[in-house]
Protein backbone atom coordinates (compact mmCIF):
# COMPACT_ATOMS: atom_id res chain seq x y z
CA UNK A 1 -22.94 132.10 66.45
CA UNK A 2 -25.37 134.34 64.99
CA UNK A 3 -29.25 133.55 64.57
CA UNK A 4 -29.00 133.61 61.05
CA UNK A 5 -25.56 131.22 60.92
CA UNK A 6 -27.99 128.70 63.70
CA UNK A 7 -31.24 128.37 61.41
CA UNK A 8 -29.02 127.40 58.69
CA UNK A 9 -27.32 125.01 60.64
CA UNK A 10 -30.38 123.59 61.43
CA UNK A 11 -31.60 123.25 57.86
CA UNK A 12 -28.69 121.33 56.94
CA UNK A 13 -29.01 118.72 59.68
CA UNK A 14 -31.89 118.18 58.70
CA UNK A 15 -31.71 118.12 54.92
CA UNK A 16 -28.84 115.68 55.82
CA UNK A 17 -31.29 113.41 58.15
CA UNK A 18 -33.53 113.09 55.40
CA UNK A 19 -31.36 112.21 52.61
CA UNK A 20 -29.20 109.55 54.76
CA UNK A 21 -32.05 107.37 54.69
CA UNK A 22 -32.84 107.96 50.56
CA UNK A 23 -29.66 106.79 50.02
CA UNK A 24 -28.99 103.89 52.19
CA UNK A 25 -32.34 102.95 50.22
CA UNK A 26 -30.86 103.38 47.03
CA UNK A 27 -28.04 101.52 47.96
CA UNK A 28 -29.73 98.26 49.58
CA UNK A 29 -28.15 95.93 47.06
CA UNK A 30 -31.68 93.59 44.96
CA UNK A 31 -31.83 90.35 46.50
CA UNK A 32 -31.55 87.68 44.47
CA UNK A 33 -34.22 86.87 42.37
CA UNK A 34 -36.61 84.74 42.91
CA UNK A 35 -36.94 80.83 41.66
CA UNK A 36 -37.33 80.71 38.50
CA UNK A 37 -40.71 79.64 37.37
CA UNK A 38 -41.49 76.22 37.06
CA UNK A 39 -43.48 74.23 33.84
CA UNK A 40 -46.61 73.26 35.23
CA UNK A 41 -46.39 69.37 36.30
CA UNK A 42 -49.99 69.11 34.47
CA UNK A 43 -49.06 70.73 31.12
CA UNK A 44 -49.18 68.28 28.34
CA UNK A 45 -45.47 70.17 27.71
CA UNK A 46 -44.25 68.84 30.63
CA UNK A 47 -45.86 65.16 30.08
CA UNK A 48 -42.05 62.31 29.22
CA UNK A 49 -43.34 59.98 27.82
CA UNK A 50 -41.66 56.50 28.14
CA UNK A 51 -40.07 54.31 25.07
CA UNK A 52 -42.42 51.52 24.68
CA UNK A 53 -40.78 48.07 25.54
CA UNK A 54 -41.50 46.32 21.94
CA UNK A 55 -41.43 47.30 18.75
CA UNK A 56 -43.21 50.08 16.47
CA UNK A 57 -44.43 50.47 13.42
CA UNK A 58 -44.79 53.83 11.42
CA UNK A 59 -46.22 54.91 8.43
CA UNK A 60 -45.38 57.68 6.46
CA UNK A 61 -42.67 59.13 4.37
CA UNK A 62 -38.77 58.24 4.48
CA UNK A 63 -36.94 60.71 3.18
CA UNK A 64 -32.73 61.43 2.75
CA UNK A 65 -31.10 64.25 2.05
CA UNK A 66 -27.70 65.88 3.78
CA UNK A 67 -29.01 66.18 7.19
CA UNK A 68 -29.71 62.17 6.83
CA UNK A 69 -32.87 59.53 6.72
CA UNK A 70 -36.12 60.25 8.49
CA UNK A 71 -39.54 59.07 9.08
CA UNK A 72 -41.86 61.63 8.60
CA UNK A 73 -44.74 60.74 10.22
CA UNK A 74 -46.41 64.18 10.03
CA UNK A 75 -47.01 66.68 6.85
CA UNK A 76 -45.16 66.74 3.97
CA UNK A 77 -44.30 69.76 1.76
CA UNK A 78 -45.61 69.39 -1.83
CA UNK A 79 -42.51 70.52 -3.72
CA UNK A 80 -40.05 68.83 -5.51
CA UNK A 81 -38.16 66.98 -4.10
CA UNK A 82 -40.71 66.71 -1.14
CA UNK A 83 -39.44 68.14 2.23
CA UNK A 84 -40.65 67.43 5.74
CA UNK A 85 -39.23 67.01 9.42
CA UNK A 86 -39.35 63.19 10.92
CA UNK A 87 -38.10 60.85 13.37
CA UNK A 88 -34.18 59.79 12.69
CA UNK A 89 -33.94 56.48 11.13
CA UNK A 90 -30.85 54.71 12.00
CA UNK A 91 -29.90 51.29 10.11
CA UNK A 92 -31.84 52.01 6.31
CA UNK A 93 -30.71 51.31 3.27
CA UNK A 94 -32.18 51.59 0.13
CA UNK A 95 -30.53 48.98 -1.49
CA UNK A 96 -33.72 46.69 -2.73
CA UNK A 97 -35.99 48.88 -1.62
CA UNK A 98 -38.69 49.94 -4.58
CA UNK A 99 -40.74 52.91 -4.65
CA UNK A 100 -38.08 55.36 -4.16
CA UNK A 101 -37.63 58.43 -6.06
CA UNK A 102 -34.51 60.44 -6.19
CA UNK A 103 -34.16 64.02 -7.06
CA UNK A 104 -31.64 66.89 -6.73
CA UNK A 105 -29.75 64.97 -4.10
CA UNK A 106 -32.76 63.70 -2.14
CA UNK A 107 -34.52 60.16 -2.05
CA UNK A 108 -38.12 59.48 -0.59
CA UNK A 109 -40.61 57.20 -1.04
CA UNK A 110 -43.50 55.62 1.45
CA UNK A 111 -43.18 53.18 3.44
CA UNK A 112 -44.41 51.09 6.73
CA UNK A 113 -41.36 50.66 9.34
CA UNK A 114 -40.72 48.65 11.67
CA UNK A 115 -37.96 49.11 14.79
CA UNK A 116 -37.42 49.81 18.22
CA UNK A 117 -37.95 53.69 19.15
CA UNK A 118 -36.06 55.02 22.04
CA UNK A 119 -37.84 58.74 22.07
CA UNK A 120 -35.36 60.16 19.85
CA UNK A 121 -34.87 57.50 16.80
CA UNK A 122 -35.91 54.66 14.57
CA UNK A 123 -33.98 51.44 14.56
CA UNK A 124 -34.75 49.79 12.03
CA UNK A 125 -35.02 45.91 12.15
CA UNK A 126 -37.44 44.71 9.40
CA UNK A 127 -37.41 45.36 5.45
CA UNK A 128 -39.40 48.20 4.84
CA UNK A 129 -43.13 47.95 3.29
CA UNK A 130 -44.74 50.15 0.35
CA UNK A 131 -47.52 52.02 2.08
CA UNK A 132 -49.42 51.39 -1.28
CA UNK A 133 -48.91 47.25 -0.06
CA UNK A 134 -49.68 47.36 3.42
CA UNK A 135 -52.47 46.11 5.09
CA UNK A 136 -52.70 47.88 8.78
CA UNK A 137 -54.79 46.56 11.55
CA UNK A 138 -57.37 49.01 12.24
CA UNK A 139 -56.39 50.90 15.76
CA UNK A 140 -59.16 50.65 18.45
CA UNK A 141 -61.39 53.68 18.78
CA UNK A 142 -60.87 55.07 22.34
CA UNK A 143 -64.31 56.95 22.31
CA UNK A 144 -66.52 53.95 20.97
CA UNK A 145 -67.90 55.68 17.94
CA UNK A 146 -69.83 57.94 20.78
CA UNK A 147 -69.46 61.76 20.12
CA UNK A 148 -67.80 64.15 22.44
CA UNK A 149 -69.44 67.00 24.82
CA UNK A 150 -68.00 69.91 23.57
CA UNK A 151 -69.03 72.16 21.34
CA UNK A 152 -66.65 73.22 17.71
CA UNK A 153 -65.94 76.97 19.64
CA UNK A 154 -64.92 75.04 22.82
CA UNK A 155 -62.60 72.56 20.65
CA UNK A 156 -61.09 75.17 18.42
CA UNK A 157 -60.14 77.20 21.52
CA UNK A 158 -58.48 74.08 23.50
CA UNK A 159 -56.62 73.30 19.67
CA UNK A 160 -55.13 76.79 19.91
CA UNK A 161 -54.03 76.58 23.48
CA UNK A 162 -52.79 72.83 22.79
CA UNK A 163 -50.41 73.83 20.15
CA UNK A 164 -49.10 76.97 21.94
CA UNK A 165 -48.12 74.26 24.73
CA UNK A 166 -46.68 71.33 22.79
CA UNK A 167 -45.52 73.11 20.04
CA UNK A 168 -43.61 70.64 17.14
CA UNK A 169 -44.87 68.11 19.00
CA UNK A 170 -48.02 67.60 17.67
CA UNK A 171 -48.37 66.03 14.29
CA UNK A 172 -51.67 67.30 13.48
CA UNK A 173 -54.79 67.87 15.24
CA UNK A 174 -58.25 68.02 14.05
CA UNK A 175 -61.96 68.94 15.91
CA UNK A 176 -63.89 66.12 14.83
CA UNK A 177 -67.57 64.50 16.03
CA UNK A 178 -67.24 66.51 19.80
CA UNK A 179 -64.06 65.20 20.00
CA UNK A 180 -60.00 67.53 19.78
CA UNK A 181 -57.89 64.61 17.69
CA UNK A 182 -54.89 65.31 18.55
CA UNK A 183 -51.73 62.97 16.75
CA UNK A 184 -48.13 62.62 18.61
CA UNK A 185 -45.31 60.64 17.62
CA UNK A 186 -45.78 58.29 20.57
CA UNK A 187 -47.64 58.39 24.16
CA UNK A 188 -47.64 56.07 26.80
CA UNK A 189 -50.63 57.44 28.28
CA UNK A 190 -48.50 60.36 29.78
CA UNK A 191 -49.39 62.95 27.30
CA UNK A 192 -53.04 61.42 27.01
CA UNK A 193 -53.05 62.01 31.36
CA UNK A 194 -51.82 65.72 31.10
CA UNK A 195 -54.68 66.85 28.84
CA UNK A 196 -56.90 65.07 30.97
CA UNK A 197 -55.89 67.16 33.54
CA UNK A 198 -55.57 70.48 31.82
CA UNK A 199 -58.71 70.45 29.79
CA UNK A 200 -61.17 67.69 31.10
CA UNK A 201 -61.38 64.28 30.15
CA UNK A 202 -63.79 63.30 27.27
CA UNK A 203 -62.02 66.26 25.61
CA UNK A 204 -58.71 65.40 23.90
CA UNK A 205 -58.17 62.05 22.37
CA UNK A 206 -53.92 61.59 22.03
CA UNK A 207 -53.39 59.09 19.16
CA UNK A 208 -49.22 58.09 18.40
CA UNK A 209 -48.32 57.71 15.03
CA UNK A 210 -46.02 54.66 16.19
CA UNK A 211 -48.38 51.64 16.57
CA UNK A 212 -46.39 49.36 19.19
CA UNK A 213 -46.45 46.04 18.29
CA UNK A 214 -47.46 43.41 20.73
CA UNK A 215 -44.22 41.87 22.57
């Protein structure tokens, strides 16, 4: 073999020693990927909270149209007829019910209710009350009447962040007195425990819309 026919020889071998290795890279197969992440245990997303054991009442507007009756415990849309999301109501009737109103296939009016909630729906069990005749019992004020420690910027910025976590699930929140008011359909305590955790206590106060009645 001639000098010339050796050096390229050589070349090759090793051109060929260095690309082996490039392609038995490019050809280790991806692992599998890693676990998915998890929700943190101490987001007020994550927070279940449990159906309470008696009964609730609500206050807001009931409204029917084709995707059925509700409770809307949260904002309603000016127009007419009204619109707004709620909690199912299962067992209503208007039949001797005043107040209503019906228009282009929809009925509201506003009312107290009274059922059993199991996290998903209103049974109703009592005849329904015009809000303009009930007489509530005023709710306890967790804080005392004392005024919170933060400040409006510090409030505003834990309302943003609160709402990008729970989403739909918050009725309506409002920085008030030092205090974030923030309103849920119902807590246990588990939702009022996971802001705790995320943002400080003496920071949030959770407040359900369903008032459970004592047993």
């Amino acid at each position: 073999m001639s000098r010339h026919s050796r050096q390229s020889a050589a070349w090759a071998m090793a051109a060929v020693a260095v690309l082996i290795p490039l392609l038995a890279a490019c050809a280790t197969p991806v692992g599998p990927a890693g676990p998915a992440a998890q929700p943190d245990p101490a987001s007020p997303a994550s927070a279940s909270p449990a159906p309470p054991e008696t009964e609730v009442v609500g206050q807001g507007t009931v409204l029917e149209d084709a995707d059925g009756t509700r409770l809307c415990l949260g904002g309603v849309m000016e127009s007419y007829p009204p619109q707004c999301s709620g909690v199912p109501l299962t067992g209503w009737s208007w039949d001797g019910v005043p107040g209503s109103e019906t228009a282009e296939g929809v009925t509201w009016g506003a009312y107290a209710v009274q059922g059993t909630y199991d996290g998903e729906a209103i049974a109703v069990t009592q005849e329904p009350v015009l809000l303009a005749l009930y007489d509530p019992m005023m709710a306890p004020d967790p804080t005392g009447g004392e005024p919170g420690g933060s400040s409006e910027d510090e409030l505003l910025d834990v309302q943003e962040d609160i709402h990008t976590s729970m989403g739909d699930a918050i009725l309506a929140s409002a920085a008030q007195n030092g205090w974030l008011w923030v309103d849920v359909v119902w807590d246990d305590g588990s939702i009022q425990q996971a802001v705790d955790a995320a943002y400080g206590e003496g920071v949030v106060v959770v407040r359900s819309a369903l008032r459970a009645l004592e047993g």
